[in-house]
C-alpha atoms as a PDB file:
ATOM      1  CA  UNK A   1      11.133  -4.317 -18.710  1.00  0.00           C
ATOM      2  CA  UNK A   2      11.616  -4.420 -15.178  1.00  0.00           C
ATOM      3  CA  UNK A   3      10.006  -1.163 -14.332  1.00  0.00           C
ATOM      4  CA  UNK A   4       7.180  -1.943 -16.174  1.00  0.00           C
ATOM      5  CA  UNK A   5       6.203  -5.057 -14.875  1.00  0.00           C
ATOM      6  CA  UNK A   6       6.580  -3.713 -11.400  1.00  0.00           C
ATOM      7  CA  UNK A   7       4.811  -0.176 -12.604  1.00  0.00           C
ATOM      8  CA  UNK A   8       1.919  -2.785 -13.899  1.00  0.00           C
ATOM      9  CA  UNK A   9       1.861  -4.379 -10.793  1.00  0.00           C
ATOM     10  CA  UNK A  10       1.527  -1.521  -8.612  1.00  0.00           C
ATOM     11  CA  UNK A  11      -1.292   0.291 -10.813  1.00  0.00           C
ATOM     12  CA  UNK A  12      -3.512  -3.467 -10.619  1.00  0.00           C
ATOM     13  CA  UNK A  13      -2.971  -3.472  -7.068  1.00  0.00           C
ATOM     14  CA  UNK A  14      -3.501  -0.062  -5.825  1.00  0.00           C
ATOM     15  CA  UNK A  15      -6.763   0.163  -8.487  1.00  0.00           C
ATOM     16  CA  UNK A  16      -8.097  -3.122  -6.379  1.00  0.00           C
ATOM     17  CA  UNK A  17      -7.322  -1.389  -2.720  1.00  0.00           C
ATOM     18  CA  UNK A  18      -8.832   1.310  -3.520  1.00  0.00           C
ATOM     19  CA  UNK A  19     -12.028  -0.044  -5.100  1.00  0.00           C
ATOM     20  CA  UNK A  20     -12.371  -2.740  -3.168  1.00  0.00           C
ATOM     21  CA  UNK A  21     -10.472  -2.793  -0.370  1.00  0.00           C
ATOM     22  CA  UNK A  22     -12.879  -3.969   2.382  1.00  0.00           C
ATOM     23  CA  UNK A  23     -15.055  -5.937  -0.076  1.00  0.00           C
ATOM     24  CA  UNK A  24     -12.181  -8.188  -0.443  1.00  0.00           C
ATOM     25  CA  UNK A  25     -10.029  -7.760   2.260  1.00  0.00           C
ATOM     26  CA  UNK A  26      -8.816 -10.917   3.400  1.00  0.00           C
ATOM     27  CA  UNK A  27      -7.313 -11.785  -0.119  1.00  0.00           C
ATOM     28  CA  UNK A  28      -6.232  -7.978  -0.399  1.00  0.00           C
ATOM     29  CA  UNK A  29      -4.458  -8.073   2.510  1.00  0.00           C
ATOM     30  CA  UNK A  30      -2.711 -11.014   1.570  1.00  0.00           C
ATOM     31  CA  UNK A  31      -1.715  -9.388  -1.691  1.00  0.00           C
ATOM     32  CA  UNK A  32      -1.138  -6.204   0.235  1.00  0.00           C
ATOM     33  CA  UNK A  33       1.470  -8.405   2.147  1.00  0.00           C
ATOM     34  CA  UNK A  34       3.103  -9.851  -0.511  1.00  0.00           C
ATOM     35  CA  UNK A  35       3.634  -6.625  -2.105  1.00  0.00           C
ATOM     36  CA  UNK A  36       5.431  -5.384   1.156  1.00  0.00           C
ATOM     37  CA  UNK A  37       7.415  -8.855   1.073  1.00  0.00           C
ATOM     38  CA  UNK A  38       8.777  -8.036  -2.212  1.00  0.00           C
ATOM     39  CA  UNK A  39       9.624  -4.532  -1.150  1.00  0.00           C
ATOM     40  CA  UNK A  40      11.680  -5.431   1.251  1.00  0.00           C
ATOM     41  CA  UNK A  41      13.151  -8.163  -0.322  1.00  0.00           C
ATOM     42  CA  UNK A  42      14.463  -5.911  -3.248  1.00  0.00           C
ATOM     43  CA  UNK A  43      15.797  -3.068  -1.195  1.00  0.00           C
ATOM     44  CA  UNK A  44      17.243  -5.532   1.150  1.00  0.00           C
ATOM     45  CA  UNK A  45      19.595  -7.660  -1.571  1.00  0.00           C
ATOM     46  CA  UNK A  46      20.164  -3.509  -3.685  1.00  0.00           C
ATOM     47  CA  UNK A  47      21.492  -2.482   0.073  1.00  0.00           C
ATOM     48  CA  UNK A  48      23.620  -5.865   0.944  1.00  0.00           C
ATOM     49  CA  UNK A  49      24.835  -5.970  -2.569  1.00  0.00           C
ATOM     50  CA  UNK A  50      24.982  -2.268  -3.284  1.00  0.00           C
ATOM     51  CA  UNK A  51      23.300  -2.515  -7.146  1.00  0.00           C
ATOM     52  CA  UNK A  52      20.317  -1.390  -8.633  1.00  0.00           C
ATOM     53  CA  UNK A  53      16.668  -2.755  -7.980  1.00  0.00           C
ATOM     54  CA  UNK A  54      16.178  -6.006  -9.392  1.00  0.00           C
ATOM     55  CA  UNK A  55      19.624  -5.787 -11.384  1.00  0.00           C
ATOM     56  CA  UNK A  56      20.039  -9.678 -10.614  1.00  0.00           C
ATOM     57  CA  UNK A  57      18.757 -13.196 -10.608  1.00  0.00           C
ATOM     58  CA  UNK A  58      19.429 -13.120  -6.203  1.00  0.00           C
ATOM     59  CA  UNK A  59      17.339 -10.057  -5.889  1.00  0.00           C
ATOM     60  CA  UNK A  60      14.402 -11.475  -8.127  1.00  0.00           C
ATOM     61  CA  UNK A  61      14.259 -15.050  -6.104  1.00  0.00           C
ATOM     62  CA  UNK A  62      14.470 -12.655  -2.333  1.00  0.00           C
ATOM     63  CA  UNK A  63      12.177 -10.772  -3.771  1.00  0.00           C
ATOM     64  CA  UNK A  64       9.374 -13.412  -4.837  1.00  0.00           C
ATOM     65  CA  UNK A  65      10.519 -15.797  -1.374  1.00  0.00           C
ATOM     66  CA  UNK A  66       9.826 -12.956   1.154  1.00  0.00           C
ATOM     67  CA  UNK A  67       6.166 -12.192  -1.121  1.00  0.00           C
ATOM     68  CA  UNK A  68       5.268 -15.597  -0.574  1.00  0.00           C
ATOM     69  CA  UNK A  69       6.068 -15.353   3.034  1.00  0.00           C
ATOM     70  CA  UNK A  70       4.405 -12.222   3.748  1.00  0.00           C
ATOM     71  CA  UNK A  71       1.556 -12.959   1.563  1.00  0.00           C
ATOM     72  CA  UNK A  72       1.210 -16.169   3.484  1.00  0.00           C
ATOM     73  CA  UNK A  73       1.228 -14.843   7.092  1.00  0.00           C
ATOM     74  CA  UNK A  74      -1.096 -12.192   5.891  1.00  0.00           C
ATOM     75  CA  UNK A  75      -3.627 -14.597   5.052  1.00  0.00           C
ATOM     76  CA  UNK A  76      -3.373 -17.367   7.889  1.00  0.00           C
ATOM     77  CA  UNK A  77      -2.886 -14.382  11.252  1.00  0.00           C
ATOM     78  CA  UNK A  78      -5.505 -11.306  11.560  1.00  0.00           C
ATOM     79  CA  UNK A  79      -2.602  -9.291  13.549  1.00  0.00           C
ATOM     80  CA  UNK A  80      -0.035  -9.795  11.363  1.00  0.00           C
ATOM     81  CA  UNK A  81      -2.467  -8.676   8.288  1.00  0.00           C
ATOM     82  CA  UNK A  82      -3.685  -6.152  10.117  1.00  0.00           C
ATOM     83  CA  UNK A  83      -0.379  -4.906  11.146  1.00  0.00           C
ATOM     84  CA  UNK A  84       1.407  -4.869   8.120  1.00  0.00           C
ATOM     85  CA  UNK A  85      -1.163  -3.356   6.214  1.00  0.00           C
ATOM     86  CA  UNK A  86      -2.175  -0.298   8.005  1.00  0.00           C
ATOM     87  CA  UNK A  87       2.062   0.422   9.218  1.00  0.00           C
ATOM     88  CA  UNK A  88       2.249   0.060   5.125  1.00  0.00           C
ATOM     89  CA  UNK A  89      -0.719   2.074   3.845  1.00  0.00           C
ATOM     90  CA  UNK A  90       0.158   4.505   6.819  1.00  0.00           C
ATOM     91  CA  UNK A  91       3.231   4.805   5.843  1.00  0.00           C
ATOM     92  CA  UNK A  92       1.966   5.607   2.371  1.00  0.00           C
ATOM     93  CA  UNK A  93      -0.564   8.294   3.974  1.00  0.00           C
ATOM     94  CA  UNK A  94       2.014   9.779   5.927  1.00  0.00           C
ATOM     95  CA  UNK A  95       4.396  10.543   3.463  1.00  0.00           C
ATOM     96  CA  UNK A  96       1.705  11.986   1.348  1.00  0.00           C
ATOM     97  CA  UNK A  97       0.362  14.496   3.670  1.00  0.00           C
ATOM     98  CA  UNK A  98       3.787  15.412   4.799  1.00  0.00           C
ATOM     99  CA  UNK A  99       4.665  16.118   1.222  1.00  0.00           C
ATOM    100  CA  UNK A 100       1.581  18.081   0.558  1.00  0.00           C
ATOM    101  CA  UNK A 101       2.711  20.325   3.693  1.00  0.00           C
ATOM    102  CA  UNK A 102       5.919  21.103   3.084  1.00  0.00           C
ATOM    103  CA  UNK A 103       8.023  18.471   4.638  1.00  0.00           C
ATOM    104  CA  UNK A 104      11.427  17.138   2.553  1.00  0.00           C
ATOM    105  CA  UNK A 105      13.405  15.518   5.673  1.00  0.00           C
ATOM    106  CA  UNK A 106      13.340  11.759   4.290  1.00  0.00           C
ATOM    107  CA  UNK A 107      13.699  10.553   7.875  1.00  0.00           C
ATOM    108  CA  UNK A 108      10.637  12.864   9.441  1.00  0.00           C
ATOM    109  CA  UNK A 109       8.669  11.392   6.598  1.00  0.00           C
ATOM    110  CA  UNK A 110       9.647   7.519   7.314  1.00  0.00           C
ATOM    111  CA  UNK A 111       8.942   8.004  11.128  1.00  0.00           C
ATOM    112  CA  UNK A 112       6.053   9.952  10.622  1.00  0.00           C
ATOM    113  CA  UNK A 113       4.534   7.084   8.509  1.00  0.00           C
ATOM    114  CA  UNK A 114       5.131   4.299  10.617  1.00  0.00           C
ATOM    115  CA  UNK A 115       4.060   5.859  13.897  1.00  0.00           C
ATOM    116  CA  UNK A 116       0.639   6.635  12.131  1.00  0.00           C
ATOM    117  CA  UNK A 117       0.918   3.142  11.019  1.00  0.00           C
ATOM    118  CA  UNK A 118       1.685   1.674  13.931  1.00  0.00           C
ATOM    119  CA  UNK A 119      -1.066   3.637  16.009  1.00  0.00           C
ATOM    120  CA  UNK A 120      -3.930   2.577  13.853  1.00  0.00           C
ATOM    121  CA  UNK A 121      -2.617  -1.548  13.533  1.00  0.00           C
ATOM    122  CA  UNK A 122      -2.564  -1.311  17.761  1.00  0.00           C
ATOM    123  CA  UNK A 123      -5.940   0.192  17.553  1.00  0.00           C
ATOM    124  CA  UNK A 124      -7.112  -2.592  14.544  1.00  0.00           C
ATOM    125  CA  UNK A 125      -6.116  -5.379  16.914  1.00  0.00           C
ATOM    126  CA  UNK A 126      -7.040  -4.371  20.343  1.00  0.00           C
ATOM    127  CA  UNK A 127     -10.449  -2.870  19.375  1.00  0.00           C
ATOM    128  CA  UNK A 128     -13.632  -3.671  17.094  1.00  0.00           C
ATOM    129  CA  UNK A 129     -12.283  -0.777  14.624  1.00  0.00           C
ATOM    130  CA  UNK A 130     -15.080   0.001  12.528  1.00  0.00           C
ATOM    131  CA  UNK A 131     -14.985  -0.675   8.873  1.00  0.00           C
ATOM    132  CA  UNK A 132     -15.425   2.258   7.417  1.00  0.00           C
ATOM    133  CA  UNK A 133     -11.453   3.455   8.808  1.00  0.00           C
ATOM    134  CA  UNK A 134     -10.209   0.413   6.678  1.00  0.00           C
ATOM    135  CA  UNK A 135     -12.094   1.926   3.679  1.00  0.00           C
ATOM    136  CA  UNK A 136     -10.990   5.460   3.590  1.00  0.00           C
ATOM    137  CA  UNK A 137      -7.390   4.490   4.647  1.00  0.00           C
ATOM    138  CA  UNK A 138      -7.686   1.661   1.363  1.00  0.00           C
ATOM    139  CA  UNK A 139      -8.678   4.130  -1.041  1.00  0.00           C
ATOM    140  CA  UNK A 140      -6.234   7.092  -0.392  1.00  0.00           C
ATOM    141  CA  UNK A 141      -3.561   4.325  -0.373  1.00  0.00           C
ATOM    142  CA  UNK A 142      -4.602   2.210  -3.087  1.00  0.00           C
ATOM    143  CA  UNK A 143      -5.100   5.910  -4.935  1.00  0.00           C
ATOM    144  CA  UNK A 144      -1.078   6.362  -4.505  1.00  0.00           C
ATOM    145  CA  UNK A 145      -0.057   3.212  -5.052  1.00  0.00           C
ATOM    146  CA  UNK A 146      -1.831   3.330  -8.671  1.00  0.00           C
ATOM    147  CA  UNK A 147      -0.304   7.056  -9.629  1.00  0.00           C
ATOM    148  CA  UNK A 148       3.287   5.786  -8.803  1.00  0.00           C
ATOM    149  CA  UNK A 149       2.320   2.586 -10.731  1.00  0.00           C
ATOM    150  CA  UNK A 150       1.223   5.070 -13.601  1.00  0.00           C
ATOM    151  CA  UNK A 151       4.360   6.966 -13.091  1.00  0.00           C
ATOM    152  CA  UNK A 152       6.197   4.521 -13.536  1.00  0.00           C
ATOM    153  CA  UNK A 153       4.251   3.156 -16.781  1.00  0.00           C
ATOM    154  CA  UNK A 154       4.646   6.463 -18.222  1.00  0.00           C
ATOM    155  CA  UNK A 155       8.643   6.285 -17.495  1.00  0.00           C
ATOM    156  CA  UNK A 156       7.707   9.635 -15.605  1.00  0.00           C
ATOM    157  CA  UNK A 157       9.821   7.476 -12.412  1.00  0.00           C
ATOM    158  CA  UNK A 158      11.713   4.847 -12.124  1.00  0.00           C
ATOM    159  CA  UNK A 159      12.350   1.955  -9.582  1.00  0.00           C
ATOM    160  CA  UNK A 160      15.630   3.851  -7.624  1.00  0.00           C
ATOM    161  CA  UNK A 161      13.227   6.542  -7.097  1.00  0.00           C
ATOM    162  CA  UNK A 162      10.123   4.818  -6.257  1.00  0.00           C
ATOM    163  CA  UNK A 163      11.290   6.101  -2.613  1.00  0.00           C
ATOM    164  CA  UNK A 164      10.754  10.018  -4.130  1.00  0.00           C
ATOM    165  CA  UNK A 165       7.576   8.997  -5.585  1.00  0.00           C
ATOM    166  CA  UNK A 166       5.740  11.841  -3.319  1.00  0.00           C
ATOM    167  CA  UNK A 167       8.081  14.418  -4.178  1.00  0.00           C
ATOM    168  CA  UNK A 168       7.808  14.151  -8.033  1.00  0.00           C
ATOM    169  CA  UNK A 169       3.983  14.209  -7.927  1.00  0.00           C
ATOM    170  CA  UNK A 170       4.351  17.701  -6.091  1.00  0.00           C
ATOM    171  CA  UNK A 171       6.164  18.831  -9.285  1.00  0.00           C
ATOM    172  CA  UNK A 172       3.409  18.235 -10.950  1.00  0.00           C
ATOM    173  CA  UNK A 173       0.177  19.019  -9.286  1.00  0.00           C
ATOM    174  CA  UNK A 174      -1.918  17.165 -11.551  1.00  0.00           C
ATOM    175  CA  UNK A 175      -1.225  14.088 -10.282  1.00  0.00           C
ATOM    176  CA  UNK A 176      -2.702  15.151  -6.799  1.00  0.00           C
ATOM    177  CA  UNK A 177      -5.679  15.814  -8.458  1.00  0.00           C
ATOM    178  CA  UNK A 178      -5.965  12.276 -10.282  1.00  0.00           C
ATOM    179  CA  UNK A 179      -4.670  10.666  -7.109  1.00  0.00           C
ATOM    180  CA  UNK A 180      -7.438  12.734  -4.621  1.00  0.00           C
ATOM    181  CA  UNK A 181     -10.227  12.008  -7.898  1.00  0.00           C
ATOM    182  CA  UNK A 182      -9.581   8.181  -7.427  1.00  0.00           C
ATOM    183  CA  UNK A 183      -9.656   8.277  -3.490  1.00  0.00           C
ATOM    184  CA  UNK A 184     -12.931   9.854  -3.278  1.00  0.00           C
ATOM    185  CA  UNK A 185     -13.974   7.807  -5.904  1.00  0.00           C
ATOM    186  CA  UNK A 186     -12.611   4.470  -4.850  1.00  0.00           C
ATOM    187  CA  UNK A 187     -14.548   5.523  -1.101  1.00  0.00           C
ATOM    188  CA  UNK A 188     -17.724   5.946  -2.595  1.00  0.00           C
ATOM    189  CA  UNK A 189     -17.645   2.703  -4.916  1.00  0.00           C
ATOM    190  CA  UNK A 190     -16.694   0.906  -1.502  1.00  0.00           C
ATOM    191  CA  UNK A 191     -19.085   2.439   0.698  1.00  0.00           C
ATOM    192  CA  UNK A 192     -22.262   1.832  -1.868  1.00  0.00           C
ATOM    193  CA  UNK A 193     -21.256  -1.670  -2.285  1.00  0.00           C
ATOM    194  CA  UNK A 194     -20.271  -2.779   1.359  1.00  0.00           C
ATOM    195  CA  UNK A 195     -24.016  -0.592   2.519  1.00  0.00           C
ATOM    196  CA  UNK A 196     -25.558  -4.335   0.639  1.00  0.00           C
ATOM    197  CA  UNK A 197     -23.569  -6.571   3.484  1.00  0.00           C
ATOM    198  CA  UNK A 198     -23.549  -3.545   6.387  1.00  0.00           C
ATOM    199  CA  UNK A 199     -20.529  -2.264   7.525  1.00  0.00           C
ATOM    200  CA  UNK A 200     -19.131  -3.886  10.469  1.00  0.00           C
ATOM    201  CA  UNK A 201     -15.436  -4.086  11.839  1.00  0.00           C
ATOM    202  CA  UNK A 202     -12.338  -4.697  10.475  1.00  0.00           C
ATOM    203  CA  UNK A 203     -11.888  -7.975  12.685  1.00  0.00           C
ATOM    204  CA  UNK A 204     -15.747  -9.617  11.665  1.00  0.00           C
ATOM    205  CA  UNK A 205     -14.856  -9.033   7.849  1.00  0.00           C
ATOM    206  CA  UNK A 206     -11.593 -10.322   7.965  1.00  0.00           C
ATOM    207  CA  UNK A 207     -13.337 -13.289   9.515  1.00  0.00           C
ATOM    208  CA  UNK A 208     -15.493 -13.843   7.094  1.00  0.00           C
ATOM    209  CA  UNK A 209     -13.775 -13.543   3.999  1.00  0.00           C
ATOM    210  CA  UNK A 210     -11.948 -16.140   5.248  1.00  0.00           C
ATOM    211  CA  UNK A 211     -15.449 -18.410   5.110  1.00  0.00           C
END
């Protein structure tokens, strides 16, 4: 039950970053946060209590108290949206492209991810980055955020190898293809529909979603 609400959770919200992940990006964001918050708030209690994701009651309550945190900071401070979603969906990138080349060191993969992460959050806050970075990165990590989702749906993965998720998709090729079909897609459907407001930087619409 657990592995499907999460698998649910992860298909809605990568399906919404990746279709509309400027459009909406305030509240996105927010989610986006949350998401992370939970993350980290289930690996932290499986590491300190050295059990299974979401085995217990502790791990559920970290879990939702660190969302609600995250989500909340997300919302309220530009930087701190800004940072922990592109060091998150870079993260996501990173490991993807790694995979697709070759690479299997865990630990290359991690610090690849959060350099390009950290590189394009620095750049986010510091310049006017234009929109249009926010929805290309959005869609191709929204895209792999939904297949794992799937994945895990289909009982294809499971939670204690959510970490692996890249290197069962290269198993199965496939699922590169649906994942690159709904990137492209999800950066056309974005595109077309943010052409109606004009794109403008990641800092002016973050603004004014909050209006």
């Amino acid at each position: 039950m657990t592995d499907m609400i999460v698998g649910a959770l992860a298909l809605i919200l990568g399906l919404l970053l990746c279709f509309r992940g400027s459009s909406a990006m305030r509240g996105l964001l927010a989610l986006w946060g949350a998401a992370i918050g939970f993350g980290l708030g289930v690996v932290l209690v499986a590491a300190v209590a050295d059990e299974g994701y979401l085995a217990t009651g502790a791990a559920w309550f970290a879990a939702i108290v660190l969302a609600v945190v995250f989500g909340a900071l997300a919302y309220a401070f530009y930087a701190v949206a800004v940072v922990l979603a592109f060091v998150s969906m870079g993260y996501v990138l990173g490991q993807t492209i790694a995979v697709a080349f070759g690479v299997s060191q865990v630990w290359l993969l991690i610090v690849l991810g959060v350099l390009g992460g950290l590189v394009l959050g620095v750049l986010a806050i510091l310049t006017n980055l234009p929109e249009l970075v926010l929805i290309v990165i959005s869609a191709l990590a929204g895209a792999a955020v939904a297949v794992a989702g799937a994945l895990i749906l289909l009982d294809t993965l499971d939670l204690d190898g959510l970490t692996q998720t890249q290197f069962r998709i290269a198993d199965q090729p496939l699922w590169y293809v649906v994942q690159l079909v709904l990137a492209v897609l999800g950066i056309v459907v974005q595109i077309r529909y943010d052409r109606r407001r004009k794109l403008s930087t990641v800092r002016t619409s973050w603004a004014a979603a909050g209006r």
